[in-house]
N, C-alpha and C. Protein backbone atom coordinates (compact mmCIF):
# COMPACT_ATOMS: atom_id res chain seq x y z
N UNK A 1 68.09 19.62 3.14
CA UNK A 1 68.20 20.93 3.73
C UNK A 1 66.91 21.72 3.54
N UNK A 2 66.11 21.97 2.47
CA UNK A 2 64.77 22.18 1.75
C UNK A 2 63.79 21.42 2.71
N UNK A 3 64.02 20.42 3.31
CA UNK A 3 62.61 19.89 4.36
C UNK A 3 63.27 20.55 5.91
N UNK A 4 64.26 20.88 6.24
CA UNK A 4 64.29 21.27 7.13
C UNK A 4 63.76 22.55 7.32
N UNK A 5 64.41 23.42 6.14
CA UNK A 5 63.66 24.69 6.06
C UNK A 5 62.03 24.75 6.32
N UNK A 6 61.54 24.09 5.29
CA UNK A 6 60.39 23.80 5.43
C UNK A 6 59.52 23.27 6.74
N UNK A 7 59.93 22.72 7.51
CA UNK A 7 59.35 21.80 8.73
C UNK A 7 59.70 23.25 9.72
N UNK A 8 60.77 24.27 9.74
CA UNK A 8 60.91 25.50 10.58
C UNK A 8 59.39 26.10 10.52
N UNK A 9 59.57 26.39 8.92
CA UNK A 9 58.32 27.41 8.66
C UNK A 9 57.03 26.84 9.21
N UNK A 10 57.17 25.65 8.89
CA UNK A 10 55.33 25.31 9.66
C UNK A 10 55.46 25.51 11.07
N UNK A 11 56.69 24.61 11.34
CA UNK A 11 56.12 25.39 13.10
C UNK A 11 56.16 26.14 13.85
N UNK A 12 56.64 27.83 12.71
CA UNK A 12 56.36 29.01 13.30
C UNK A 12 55.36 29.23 13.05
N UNK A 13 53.83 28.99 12.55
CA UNK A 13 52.96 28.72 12.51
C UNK A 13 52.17 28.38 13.56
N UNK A 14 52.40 27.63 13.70
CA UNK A 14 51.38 27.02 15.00
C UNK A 14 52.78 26.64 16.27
N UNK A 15 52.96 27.41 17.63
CA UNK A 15 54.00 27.27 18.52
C UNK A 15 54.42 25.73 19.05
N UNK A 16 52.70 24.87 18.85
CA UNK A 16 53.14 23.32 19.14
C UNK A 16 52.29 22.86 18.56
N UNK A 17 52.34 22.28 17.34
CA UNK A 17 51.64 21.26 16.45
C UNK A 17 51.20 20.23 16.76
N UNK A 18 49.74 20.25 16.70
CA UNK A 18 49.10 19.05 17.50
C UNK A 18 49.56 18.73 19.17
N UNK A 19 49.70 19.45 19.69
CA UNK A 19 49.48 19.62 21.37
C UNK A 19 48.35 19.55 21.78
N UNK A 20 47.65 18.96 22.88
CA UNK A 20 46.57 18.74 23.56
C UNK A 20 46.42 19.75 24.30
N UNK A 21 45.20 20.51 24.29
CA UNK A 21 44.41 21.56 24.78
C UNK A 21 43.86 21.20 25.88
N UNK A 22 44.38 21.52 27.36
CA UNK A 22 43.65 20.47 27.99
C UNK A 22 42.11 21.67 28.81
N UNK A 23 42.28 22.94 28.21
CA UNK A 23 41.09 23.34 28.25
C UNK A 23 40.70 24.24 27.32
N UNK A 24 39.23 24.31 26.75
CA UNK A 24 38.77 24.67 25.28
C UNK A 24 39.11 26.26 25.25
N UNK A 25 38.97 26.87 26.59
CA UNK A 25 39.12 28.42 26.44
C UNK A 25 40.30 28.74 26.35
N UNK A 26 41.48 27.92 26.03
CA UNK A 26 42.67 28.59 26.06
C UNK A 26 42.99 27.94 24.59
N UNK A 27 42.87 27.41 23.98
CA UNK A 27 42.75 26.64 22.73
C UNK A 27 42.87 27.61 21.75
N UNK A 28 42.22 29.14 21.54
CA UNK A 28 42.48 29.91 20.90
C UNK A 28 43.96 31.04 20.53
N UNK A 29 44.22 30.66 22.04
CA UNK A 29 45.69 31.41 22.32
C UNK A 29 46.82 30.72 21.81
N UNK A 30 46.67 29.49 21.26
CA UNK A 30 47.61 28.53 20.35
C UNK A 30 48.26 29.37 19.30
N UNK A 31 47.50 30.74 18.89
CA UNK A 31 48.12 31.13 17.85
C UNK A 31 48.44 32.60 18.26
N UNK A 32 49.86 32.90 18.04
CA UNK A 32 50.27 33.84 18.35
C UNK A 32 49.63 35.63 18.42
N UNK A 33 48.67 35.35 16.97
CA UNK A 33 48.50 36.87 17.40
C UNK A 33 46.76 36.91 18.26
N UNK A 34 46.14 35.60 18.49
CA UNK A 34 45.33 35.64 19.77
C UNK A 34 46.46 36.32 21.14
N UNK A 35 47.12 34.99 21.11
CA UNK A 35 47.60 35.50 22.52
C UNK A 35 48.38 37.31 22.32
N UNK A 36 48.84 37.83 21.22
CA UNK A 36 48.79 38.87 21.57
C UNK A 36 48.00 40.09 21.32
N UNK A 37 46.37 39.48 21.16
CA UNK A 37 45.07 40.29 21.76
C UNK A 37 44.82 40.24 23.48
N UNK A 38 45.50 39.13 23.62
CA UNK A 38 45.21 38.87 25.28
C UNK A 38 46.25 39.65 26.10
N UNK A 39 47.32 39.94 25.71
CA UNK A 39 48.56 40.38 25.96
C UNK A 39 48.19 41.99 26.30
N UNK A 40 47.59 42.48 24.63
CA UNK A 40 47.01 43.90 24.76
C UNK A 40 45.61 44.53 25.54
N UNK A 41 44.89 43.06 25.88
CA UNK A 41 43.27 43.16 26.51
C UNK A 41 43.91 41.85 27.72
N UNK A 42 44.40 42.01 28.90
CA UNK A 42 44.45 40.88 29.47
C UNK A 42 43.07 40.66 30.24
N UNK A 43 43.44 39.22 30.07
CA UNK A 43 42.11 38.82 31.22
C UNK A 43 42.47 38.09 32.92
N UNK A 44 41.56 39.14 33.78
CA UNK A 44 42.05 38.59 34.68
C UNK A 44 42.47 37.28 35.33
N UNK A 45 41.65 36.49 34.84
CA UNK A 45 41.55 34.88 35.36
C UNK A 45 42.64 34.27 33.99
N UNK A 46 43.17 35.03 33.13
CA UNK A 46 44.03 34.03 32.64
C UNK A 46 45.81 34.47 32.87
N UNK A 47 46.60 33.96 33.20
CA UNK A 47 47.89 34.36 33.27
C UNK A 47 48.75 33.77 32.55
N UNK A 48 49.94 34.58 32.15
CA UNK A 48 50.93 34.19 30.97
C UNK A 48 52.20 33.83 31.71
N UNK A 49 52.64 32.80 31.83
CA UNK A 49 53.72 32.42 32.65
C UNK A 49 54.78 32.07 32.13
N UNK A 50 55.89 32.63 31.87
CA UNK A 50 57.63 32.38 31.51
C UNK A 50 58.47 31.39 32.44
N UNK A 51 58.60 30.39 32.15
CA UNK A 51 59.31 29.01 33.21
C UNK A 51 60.39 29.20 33.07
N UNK A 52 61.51 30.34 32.08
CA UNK A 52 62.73 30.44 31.63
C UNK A 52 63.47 30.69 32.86
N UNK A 53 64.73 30.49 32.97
CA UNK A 53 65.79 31.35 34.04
C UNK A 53 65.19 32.80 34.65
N UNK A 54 65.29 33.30 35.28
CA UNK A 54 65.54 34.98 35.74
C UNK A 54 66.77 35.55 34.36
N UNK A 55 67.48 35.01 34.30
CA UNK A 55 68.44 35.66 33.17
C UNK A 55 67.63 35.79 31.57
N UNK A 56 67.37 34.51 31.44
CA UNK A 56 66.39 34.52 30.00
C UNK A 56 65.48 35.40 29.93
N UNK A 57 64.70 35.20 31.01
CA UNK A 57 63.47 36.29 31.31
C UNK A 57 63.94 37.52 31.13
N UNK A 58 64.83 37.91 31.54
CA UNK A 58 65.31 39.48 32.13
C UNK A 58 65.84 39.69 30.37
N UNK A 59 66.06 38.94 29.80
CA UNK A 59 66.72 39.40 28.08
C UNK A 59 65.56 39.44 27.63
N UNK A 60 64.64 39.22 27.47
CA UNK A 60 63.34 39.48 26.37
C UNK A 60 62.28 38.54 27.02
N UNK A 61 61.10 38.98 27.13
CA UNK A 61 59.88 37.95 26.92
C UNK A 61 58.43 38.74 26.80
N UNK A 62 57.46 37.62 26.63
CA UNK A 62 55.95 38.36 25.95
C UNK A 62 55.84 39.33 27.24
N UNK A 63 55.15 40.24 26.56
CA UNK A 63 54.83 41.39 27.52
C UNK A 63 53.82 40.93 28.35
N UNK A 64 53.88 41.06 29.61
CA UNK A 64 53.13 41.06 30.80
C UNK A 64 53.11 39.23 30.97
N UNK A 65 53.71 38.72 30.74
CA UNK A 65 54.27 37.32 31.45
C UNK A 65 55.18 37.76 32.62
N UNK A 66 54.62 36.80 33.42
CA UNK A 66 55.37 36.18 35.03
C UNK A 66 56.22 35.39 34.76
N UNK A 67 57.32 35.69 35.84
CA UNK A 67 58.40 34.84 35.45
C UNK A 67 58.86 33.76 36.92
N UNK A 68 58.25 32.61 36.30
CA UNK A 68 58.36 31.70 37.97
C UNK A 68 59.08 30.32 37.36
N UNK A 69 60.51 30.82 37.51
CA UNK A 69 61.52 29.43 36.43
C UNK A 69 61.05 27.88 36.74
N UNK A 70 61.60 27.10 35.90
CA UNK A 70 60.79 26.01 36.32
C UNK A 70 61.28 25.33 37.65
N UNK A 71 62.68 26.06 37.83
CA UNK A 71 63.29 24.95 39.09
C UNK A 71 63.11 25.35 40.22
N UNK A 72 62.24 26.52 40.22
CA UNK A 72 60.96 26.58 41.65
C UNK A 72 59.31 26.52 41.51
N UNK A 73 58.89 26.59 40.11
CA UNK A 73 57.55 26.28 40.33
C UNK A 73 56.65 25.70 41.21
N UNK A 74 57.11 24.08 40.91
CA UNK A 74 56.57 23.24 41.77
C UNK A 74 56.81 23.84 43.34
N UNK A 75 57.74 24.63 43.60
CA UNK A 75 57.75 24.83 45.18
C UNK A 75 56.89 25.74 45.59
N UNK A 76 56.18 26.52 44.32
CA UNK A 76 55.67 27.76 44.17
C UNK A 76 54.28 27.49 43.77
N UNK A 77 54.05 26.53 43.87
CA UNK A 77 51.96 26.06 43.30
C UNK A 77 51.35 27.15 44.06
N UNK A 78 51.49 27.23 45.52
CA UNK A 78 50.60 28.20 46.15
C UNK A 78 50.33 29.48 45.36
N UNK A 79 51.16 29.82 44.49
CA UNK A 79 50.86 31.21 43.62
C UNK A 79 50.59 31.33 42.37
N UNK A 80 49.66 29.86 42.57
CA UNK A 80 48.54 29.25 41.26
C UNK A 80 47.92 28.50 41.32
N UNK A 81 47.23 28.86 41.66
CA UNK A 81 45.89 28.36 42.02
C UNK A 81 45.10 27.74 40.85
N UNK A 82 44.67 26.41 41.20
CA UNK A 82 44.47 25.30 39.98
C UNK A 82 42.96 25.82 39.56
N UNK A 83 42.16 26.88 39.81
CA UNK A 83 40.89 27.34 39.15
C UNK A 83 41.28 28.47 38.30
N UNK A 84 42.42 28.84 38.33
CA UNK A 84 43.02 29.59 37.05
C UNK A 84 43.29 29.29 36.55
N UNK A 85 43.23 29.92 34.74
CA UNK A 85 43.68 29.44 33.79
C UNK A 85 45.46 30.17 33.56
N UNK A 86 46.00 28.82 33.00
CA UNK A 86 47.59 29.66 32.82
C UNK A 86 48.36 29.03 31.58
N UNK A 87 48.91 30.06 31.06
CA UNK A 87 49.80 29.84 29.65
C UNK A 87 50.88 29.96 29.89
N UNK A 88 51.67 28.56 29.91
CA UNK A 88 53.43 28.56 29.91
C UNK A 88 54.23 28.58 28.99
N UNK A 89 54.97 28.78 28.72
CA UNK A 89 56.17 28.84 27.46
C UNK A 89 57.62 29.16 28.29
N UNK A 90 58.36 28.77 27.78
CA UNK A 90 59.78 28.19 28.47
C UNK A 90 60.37 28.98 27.04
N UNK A 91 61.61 28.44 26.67
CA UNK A 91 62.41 28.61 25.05
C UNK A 91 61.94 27.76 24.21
N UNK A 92 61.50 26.46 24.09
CA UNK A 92 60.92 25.43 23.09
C UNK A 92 59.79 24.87 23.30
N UNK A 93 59.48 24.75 24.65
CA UNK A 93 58.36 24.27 24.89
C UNK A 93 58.34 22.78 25.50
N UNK A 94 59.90 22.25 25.21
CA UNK A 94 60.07 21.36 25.95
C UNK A 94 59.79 21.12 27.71
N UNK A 95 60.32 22.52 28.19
CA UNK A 95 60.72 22.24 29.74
C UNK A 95 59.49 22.41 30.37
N UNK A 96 58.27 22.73 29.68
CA UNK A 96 56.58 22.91 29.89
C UNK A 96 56.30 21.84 30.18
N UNK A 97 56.53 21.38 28.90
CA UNK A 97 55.79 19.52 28.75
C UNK A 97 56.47 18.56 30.28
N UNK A 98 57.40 19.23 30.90
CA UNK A 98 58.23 18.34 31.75
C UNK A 98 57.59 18.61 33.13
N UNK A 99 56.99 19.85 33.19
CA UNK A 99 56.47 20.49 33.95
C UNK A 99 55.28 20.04 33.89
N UNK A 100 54.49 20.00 32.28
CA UNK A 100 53.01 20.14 33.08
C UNK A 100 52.78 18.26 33.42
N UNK A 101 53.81 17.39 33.47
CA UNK A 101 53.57 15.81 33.86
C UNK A 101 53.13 16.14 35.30
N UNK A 102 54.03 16.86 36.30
CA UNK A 102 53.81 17.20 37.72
C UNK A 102 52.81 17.98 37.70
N UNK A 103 52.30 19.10 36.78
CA UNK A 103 50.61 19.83 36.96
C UNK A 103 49.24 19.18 36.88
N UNK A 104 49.68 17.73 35.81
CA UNK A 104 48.67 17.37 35.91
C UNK A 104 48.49 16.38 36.58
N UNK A 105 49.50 15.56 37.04
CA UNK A 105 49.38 15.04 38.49
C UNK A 105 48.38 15.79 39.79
N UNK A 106 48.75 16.61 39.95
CA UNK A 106 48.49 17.83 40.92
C UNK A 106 47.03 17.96 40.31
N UNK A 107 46.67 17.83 39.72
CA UNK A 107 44.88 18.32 39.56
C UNK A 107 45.03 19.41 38.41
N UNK A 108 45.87 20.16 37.89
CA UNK A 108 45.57 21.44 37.07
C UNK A 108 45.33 21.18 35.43
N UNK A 109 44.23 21.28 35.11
CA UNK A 109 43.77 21.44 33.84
C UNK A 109 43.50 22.72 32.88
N UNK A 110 43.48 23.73 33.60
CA UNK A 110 43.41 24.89 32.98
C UNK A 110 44.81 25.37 32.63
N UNK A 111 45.47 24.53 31.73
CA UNK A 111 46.95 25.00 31.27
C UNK A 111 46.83 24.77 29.60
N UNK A 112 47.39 25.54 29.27
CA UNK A 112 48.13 25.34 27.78
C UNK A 112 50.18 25.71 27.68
N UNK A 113 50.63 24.70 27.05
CA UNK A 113 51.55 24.72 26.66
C UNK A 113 51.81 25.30 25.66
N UNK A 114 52.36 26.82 25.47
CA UNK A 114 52.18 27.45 24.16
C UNK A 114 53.64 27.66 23.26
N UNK A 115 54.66 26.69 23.59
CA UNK A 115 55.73 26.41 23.38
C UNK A 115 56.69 27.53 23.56
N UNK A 116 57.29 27.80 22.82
CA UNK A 116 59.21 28.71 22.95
C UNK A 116 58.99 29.73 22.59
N UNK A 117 59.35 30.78 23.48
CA UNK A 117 59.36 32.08 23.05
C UNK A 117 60.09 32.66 22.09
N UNK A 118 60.45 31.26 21.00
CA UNK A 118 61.11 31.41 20.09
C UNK A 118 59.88 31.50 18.50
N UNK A 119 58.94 31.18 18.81
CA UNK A 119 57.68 31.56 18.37
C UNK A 119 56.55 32.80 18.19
N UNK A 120 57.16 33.64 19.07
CA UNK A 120 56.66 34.65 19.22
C UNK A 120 57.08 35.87 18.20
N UNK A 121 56.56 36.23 17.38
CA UNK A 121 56.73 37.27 16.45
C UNK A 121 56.66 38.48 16.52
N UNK A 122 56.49 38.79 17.71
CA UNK A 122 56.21 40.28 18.18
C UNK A 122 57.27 40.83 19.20
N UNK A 123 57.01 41.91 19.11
CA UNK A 123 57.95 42.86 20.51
C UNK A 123 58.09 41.75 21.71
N UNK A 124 59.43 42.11 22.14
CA UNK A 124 59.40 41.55 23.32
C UNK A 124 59.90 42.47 24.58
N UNK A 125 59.74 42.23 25.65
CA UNK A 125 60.22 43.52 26.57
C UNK A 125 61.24 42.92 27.55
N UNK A 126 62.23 43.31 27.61
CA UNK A 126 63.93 43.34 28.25
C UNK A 126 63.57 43.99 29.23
N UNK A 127 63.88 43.54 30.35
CA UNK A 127 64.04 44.12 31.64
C UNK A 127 65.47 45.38 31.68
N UNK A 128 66.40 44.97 30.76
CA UNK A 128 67.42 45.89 30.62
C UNK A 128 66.94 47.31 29.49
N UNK A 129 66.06 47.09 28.51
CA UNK A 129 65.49 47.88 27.82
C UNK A 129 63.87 47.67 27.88
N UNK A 130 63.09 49.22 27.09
CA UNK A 130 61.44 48.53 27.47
C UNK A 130 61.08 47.36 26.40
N UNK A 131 61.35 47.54 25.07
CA UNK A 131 60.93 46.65 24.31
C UNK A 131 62.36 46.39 23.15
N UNK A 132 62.40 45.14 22.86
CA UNK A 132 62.93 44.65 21.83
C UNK A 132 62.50 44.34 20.66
């Protein structure tokens, strides 16, 4: 029970442990309170993307993430353009990894998988309230 505890705590630490960076400028946003300097200073060419439901989304997520679920993405590439850089997170980080097999098919390298918004330690903002 003591290693499970333990194996939680590290990987609220880092959102995906040993994940491949598949580009160096987003490599820094691996750790939560980068990405929420980027959150508070966004940059235009990088976008924060929520793959969750419309329902998940609408209960809490990082502030100023897009919400384009995963079971239209792919129908939705046109409104991402593969010379942008983009940060996905789903709830675990699983439904990313499932996703980015078809992104990187498709040519897109400027992605990071920044796992579950269950990682995120900060405010989150509810579409039903401003922040949680």
């Amino acid at each position: 029970m003591s290693f499970a505890l333990i194996l939680l705590i590290s990987c609220a630490s880092s959102p995906i442990p040993g994940r491949p960076v598949n580009d160096p400028r987003l490599a820094p946003y691996q750790d939560p309170e980068r990405l929420l300097e980027l959150v508070e200073q966004p940059e235009t060419d990088i976008r924060i993307i929520d793959i969750r439901s419309a329902e998940e989304y609408a209960k809490g997520h990082i502030p100023g993430a897009e919400n384009i679920p995963d079971t239209e993405l792919l129908e939705r590439l046109d409104e991402l353009p593969a010379d942008q850089y983009f940060i996905f997170y789903c709830a675990t980080g699983a439904r990313v990894e499932n996703i980015f097999k078809e992104l990187r098919a498709r040519g897109y390298t400027r992605i990071l998988n920044w796992g579950g918004i269950m990682f995120w330690p900060y405010e989150r903002v509810s579409l039903n309230s401003e922040r949680q």
